[in-house]
N, C-alpha and C. Protein backbone atom coordinates (compact mmCIF):
# COMPACT_ATOMS: atom_id res chain seq x y z
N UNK A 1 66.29 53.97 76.00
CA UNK A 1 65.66 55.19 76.47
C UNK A 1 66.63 55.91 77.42
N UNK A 2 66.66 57.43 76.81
CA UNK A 2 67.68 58.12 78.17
C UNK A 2 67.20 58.42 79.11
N UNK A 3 67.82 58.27 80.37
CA UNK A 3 67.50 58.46 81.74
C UNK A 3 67.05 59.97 81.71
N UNK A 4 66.04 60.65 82.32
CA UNK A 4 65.75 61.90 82.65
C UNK A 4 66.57 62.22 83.45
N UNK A 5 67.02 63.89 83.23
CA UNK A 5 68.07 64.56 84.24
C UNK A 5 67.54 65.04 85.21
N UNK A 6 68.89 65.13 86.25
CA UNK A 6 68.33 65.60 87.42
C UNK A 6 68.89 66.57 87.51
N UNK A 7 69.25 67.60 86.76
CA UNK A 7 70.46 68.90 86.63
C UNK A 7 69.14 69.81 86.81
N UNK A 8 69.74 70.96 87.14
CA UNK A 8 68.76 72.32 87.43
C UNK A 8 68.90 72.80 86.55
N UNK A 9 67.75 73.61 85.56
CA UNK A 9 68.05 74.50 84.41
C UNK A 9 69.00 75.63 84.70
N UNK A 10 68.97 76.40 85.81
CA UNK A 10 69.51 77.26 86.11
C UNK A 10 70.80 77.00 85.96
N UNK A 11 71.21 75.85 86.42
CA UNK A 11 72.79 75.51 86.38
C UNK A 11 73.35 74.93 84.61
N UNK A 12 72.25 74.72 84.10
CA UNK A 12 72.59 74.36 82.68
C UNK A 12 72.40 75.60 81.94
N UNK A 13 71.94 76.52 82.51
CA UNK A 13 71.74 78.15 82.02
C UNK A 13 72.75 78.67 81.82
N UNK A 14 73.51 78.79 83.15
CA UNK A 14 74.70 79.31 83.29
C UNK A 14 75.84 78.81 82.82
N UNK A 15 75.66 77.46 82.73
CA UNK A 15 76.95 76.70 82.05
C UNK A 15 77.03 76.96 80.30
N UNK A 16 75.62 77.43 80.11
CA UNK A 16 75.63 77.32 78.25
C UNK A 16 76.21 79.01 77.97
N UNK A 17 75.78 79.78 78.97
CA UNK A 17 75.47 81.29 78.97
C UNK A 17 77.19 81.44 78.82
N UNK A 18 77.76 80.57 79.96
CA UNK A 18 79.26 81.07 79.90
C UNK A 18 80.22 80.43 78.53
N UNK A 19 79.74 79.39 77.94
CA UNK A 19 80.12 79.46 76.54
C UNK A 19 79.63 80.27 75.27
N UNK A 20 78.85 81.19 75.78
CA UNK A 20 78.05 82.16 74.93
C UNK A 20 79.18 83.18 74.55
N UNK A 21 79.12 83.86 76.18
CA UNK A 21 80.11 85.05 76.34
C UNK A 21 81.57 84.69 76.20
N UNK A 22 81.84 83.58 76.44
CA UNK A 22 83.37 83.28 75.57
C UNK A 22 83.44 82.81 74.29
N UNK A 23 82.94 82.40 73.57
CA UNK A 23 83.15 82.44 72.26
C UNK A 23 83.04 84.09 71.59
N UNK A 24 81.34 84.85 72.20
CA UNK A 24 81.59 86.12 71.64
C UNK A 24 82.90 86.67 71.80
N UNK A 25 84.04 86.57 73.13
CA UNK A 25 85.01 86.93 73.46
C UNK A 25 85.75 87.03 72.22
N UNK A 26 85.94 85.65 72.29
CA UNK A 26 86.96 85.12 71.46
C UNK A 26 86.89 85.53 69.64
N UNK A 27 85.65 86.46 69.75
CA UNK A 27 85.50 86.45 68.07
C UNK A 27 84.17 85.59 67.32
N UNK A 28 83.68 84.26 68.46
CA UNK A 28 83.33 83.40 66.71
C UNK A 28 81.60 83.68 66.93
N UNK A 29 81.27 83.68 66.11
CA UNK A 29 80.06 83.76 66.34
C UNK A 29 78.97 82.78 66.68
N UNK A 30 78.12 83.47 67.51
CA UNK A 30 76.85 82.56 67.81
C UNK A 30 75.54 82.26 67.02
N UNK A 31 75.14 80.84 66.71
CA UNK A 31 74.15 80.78 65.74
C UNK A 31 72.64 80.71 67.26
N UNK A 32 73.26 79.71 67.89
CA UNK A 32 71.92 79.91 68.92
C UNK A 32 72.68 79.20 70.29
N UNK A 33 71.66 79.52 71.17
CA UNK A 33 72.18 78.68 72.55
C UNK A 33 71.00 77.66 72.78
N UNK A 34 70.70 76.78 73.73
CA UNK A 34 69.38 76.51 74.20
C UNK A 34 69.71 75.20 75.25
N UNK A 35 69.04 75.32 75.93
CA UNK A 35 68.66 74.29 78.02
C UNK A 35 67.38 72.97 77.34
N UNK A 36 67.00 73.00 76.34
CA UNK A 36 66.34 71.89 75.86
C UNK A 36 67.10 70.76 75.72
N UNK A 37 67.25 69.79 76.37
CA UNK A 37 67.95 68.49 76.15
C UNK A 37 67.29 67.94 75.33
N UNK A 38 68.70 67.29 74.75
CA UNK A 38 68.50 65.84 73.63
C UNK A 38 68.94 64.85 74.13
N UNK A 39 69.05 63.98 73.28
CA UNK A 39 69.84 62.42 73.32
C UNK A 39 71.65 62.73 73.63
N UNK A 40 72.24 63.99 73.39
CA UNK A 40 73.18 64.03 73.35
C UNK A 40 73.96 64.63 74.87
N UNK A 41 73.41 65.96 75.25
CA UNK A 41 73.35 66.91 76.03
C UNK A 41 71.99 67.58 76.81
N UNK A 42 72.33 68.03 77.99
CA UNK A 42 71.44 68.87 78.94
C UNK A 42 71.28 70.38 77.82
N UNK A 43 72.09 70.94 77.29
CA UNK A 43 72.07 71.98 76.43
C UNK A 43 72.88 72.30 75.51
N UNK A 44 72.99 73.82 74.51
CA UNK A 44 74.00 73.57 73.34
C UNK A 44 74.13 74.47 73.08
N UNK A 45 75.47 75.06 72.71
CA UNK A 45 75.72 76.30 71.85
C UNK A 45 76.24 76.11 70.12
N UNK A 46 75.26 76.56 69.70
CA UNK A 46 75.84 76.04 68.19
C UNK A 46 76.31 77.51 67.60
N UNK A 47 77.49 77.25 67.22
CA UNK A 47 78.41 78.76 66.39
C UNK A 47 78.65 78.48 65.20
N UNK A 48 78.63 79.44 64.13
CA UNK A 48 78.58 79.59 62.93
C UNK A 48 80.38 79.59 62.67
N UNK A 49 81.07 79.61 61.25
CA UNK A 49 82.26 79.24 60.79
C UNK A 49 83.15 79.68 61.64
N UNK A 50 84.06 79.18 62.52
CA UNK A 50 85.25 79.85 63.26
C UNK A 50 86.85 79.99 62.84
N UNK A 51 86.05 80.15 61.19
CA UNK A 51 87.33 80.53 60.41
C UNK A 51 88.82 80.36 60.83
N UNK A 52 89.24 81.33 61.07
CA UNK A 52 90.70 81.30 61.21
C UNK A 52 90.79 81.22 62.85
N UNK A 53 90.26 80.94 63.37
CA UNK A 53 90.20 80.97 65.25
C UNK A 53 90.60 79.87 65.09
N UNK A 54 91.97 80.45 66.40
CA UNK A 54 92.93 79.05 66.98
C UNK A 54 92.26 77.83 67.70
N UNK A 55 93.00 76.44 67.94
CA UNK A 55 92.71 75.39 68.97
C UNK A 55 92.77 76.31 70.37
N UNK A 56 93.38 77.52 70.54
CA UNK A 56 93.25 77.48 71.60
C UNK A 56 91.76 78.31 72.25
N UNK A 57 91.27 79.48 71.07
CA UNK A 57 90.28 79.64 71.25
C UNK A 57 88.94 78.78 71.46
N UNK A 58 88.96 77.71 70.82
CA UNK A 58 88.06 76.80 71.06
C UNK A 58 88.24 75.90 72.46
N UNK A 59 89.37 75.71 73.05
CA UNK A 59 89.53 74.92 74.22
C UNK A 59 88.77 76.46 75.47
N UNK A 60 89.21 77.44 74.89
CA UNK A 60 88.21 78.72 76.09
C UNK A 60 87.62 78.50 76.31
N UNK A 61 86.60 78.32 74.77
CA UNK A 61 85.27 77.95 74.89
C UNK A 61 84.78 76.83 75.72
N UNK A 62 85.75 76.04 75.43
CA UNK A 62 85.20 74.78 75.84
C UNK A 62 85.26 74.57 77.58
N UNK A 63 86.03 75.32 77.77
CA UNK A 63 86.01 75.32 79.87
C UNK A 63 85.08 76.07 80.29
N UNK A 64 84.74 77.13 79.61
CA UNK A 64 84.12 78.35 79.80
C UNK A 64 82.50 77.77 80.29
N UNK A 65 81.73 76.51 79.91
CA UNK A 65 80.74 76.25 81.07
C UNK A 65 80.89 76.04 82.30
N UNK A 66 81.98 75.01 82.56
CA UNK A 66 82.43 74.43 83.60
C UNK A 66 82.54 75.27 84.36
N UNK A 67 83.59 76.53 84.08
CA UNK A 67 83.94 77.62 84.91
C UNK A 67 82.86 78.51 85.76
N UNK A 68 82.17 78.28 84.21
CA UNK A 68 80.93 79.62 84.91
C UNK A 68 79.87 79.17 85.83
N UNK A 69 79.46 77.75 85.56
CA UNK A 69 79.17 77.06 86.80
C UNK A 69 80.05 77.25 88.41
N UNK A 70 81.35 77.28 88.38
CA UNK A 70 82.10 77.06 89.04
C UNK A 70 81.81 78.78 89.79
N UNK A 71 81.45 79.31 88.95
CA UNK A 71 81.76 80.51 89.87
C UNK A 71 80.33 81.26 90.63
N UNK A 72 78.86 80.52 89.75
CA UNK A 72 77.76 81.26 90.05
C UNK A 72 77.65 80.03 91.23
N UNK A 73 78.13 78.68 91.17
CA UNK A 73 77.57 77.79 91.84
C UNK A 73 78.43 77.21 92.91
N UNK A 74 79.36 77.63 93.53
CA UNK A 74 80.68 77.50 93.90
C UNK A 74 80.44 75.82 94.65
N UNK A 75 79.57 75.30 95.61
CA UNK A 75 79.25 74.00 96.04
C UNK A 75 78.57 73.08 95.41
N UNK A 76 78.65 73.41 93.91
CA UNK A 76 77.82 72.29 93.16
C UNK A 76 79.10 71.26 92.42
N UNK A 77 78.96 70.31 92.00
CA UNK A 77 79.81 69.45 91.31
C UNK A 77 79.14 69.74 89.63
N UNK A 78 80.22 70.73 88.93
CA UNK A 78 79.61 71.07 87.86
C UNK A 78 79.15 70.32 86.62
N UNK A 79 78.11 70.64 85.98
CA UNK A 79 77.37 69.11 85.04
C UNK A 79 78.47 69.02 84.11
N UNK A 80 79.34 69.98 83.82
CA UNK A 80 80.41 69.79 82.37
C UNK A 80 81.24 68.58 82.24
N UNK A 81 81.29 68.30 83.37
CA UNK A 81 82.88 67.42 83.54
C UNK A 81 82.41 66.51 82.85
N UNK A 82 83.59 65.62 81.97
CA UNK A 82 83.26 65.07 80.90
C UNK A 82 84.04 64.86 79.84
N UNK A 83 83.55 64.73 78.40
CA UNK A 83 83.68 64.67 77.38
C UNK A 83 84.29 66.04 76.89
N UNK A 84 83.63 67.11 77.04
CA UNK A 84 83.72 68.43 76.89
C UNK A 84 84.89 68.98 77.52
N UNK A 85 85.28 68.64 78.84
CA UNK A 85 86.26 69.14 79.55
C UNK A 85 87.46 68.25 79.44
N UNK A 86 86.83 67.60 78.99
CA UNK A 86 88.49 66.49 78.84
C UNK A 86 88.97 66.85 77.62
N UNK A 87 88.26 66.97 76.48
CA UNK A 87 88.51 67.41 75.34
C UNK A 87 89.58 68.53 75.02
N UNK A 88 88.54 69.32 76.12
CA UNK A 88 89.03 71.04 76.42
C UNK A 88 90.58 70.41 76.99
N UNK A 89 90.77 70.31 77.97
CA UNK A 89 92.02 69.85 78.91
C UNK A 89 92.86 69.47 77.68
N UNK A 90 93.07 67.99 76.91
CA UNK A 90 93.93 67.71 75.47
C UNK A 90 94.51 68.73 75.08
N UNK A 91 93.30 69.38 74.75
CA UNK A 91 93.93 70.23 73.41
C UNK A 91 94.82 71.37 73.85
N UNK A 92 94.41 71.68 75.11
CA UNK A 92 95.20 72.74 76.01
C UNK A 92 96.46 71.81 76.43
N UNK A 93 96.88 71.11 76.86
CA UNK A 93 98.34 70.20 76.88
C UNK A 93 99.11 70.52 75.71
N UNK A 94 98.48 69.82 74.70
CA UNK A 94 98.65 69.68 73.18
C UNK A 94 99.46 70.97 72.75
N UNK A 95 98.78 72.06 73.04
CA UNK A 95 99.37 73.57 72.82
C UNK A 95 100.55 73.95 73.42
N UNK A 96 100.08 73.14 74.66
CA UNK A 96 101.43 73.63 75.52
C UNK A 96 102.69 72.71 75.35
N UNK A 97 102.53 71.47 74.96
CA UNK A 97 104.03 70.55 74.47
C UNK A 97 104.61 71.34 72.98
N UNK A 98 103.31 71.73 72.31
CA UNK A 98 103.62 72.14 70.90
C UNK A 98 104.57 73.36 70.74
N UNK A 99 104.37 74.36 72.31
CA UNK A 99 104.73 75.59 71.84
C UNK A 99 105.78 75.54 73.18
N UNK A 100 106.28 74.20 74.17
CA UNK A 100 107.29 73.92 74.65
C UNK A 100 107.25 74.96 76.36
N UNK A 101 105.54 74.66 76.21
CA UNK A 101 105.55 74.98 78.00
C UNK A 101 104.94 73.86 78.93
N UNK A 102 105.23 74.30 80.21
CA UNK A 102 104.81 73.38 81.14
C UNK A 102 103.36 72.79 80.72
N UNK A 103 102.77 71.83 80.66
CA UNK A 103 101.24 71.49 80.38
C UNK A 103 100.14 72.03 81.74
N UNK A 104 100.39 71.57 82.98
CA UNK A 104 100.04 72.33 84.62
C UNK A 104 99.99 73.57 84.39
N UNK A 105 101.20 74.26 83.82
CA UNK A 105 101.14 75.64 83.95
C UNK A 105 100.12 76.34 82.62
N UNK A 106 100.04 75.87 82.01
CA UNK A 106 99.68 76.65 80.51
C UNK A 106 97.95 76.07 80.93
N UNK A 107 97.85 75.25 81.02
CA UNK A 107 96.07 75.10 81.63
C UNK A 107 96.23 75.70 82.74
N UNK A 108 96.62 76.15 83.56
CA UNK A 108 96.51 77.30 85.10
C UNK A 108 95.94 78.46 84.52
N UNK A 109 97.15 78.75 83.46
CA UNK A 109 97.04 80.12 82.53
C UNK A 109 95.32 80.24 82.03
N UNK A 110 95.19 79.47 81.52
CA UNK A 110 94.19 79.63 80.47
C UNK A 110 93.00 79.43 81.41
N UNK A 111 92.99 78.46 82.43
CA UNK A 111 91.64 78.48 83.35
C UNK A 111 91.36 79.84 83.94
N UNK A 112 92.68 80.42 84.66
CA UNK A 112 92.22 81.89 85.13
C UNK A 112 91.83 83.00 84.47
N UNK A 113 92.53 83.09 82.75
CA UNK A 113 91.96 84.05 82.36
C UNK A 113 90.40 84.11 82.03
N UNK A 114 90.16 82.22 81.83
CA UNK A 114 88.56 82.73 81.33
C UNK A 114 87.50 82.82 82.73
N UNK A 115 88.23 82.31 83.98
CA UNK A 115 87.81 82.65 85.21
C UNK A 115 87.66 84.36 85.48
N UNK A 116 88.68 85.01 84.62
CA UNK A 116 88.81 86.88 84.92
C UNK A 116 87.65 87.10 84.27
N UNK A 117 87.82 86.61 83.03
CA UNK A 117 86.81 87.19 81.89
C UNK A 117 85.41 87.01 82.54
N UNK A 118 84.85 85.79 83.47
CA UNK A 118 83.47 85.66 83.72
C UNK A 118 83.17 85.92 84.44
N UNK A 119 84.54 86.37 85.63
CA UNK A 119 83.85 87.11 86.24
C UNK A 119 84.20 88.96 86.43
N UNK A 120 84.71 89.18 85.41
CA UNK A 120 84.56 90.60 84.76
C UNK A 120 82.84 90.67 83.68
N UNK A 121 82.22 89.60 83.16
CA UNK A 121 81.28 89.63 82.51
C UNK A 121 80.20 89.30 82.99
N UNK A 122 80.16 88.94 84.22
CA UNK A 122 79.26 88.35 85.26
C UNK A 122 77.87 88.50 84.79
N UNK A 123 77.43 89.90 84.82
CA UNK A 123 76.23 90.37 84.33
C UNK A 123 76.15 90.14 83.03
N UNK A 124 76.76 89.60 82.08
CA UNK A 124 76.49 89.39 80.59
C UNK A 124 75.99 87.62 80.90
N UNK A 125 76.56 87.12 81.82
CA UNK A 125 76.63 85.61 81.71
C UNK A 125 75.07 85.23 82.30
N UNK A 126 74.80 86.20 83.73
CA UNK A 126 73.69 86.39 84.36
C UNK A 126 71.98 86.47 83.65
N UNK A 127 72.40 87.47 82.21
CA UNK A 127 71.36 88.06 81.59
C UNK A 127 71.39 86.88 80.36
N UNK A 128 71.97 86.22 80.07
CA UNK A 128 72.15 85.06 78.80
C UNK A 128 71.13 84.04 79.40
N UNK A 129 71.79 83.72 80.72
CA UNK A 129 71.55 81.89 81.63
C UNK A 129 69.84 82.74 81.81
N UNK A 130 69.58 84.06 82.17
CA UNK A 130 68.62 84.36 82.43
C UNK A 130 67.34 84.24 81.66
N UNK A 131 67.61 84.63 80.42
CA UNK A 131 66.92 84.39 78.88
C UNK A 131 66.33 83.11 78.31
N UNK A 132 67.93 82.41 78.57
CA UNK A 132 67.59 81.02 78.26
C UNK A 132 66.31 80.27 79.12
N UNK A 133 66.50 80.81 80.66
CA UNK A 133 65.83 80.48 81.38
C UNK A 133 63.87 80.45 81.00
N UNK A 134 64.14 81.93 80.72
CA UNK A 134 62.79 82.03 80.23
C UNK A 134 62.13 81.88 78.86
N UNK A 135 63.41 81.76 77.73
CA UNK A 135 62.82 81.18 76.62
C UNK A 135 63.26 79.66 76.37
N UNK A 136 64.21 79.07 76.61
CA UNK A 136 64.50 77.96 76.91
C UNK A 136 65.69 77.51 74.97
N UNK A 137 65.60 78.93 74.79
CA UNK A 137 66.05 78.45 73.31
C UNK A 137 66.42 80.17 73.03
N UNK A 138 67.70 80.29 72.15
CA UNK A 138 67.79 81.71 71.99
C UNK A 138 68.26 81.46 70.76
N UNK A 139 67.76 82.66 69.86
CA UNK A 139 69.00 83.04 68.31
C UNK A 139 69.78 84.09 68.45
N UNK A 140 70.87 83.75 68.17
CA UNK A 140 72.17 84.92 67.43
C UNK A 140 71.42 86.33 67.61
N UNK A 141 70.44 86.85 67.05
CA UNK A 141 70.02 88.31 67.38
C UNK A 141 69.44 88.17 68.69
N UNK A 142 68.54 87.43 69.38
CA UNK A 142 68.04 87.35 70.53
C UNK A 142 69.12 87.39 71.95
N UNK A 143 69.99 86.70 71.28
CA UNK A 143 71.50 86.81 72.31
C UNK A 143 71.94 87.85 72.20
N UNK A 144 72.17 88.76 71.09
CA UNK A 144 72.39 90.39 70.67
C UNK A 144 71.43 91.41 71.50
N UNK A 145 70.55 91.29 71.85
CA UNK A 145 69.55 92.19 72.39
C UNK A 145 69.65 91.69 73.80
N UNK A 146 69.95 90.81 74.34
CA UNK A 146 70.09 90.50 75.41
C UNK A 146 71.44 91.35 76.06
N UNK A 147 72.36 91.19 75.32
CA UNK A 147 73.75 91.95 75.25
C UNK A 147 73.41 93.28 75.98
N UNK A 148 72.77 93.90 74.08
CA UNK A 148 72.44 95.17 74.33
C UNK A 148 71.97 96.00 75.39
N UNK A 149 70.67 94.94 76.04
CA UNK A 149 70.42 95.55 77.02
C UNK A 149 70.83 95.36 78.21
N UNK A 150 71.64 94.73 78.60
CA UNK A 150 72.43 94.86 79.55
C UNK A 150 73.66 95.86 79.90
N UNK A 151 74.23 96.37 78.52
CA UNK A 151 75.33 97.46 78.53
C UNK A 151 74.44 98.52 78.47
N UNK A 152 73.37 98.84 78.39
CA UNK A 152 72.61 100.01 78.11
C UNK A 152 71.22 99.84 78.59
N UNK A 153 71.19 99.53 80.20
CA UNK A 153 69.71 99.69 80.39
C UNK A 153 68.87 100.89 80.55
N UNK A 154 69.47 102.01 80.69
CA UNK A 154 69.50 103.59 81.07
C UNK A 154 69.02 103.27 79.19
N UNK A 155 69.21 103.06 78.11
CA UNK A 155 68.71 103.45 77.07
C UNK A 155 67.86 102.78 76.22
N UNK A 156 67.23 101.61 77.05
CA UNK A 156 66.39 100.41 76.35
C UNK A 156 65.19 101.02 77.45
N UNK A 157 65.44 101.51 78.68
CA UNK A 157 64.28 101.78 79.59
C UNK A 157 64.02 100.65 80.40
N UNK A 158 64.99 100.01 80.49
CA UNK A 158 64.57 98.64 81.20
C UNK A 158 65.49 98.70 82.88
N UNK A 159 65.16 97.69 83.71
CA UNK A 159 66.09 97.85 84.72
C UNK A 159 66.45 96.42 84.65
N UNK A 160 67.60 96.24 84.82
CA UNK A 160 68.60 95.06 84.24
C UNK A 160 68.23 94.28 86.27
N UNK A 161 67.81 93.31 86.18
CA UNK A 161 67.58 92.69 86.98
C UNK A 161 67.96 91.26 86.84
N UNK A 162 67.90 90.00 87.22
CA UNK A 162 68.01 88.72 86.77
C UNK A 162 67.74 87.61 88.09
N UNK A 163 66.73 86.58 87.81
CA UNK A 163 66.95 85.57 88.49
C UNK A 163 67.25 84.38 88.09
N UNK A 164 68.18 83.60 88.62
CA UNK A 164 69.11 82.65 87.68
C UNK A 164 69.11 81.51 88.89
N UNK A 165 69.20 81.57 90.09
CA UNK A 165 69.56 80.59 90.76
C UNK A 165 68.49 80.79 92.24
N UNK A 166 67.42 81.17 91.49
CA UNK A 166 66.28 81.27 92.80
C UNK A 166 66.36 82.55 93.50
N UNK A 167 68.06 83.26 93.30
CA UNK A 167 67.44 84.70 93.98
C UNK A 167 68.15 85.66 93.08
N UNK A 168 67.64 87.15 93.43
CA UNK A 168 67.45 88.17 92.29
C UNK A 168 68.87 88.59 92.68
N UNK A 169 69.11 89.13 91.07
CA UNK A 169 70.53 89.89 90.55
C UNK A 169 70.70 90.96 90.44
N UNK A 170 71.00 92.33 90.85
CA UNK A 170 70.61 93.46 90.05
C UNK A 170 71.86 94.10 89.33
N UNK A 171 72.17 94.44 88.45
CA UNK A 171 73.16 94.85 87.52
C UNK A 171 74.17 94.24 87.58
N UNK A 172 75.26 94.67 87.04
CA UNK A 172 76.53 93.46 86.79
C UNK A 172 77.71 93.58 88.04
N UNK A 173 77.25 94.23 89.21
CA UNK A 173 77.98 94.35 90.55
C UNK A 173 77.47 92.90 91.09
N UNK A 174 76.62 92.27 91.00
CA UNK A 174 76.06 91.10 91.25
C UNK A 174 75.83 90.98 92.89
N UNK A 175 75.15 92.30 93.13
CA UNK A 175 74.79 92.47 94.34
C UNK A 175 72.97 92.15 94.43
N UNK A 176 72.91 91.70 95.63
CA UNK A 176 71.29 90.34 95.59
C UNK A 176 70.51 91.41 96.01
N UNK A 177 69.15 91.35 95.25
CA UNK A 177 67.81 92.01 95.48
C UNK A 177 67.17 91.17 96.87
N UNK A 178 66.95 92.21 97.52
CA UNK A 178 65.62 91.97 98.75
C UNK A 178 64.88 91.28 98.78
């Protein structure tokens, strides 16, 4: 029998949310996300064929919870570390002996850009972990409308708000509601 977790959804929100928005980055597509644990994981992003997308796009992906934890949660010890991040870490070495750069330096590289990217996407990552939050399970179009209305709340009629970590978000300046 598996031990019950003691992880916060919120923090498994944000960790799935930020492999959401980096894979969309990166091209591959999303079949669903979801904070429902199994036997395997606290949560999951499952993506449809990633065709011709490099090892290195997939190692993005693969830091891209850790990170985004790292940045909504800055004093937490993030749930990723692991299997997932070690994985991620390999294959990022791997690239870098292959293509004859420093291994330190070429994972520096690659941690900060998807560190720019999340937190240039802040409010995309915010409104994902947010969703999940309240449906606990998302599909490929449901993650699309979530998108949508976040780049366009002036045209959905909505006011882009979010609570993700107990206190309120308002638009993608990620400045805290009252």
């Amino acid at each position: 029998m598996r031990k019950p977790s003691h992880h916060d959804p919120h923090v498994i929100a944000i960790h799935e949310a930020g492999h959401v928005i980096m894979a969309l980055h990166e091209g591959i597509p999303i079949n669903s996300a979801s904070i429902i644990p199994d036997a395997g994981s606290e949560g999951r992003v499952l993506h449809g064929d990633c065709g011709d997308q490099s090892a290195l796009s997939m190692a993005l992906i693969g830091i891209a919870g850790v990170l985004a934890e790292r940045h909504f949660f800055p004093a937490r010890i993030p749930t990723g570390i692991g299997e997932e991040l070690d994985h991620a870490f390999q294959v990022l070495e791997l690239l870098a002996v292959e293509g004859k750069d420093d291994p330190s330096a070429f994972i520096k590289i690659a941690t900060d850009y998807v560190n720019e990217l999340l937190a240039s996407r802040s409010g995309d990552v915010l409104a994902v972990a947010g969703a999940l939050i309240k449906r606990r399970e998302l599909t490929a179009p449901q993650i699309d409308q979530v998108l949508d209305d976040v780049r366009s709340p002036e045209q959905s009629g909505m006011v882009v708000s979010y609570e993700v970590d107990g206190r309120g978000y308002a638009n993608q300046s990620m400045q805290a509601l009252n």
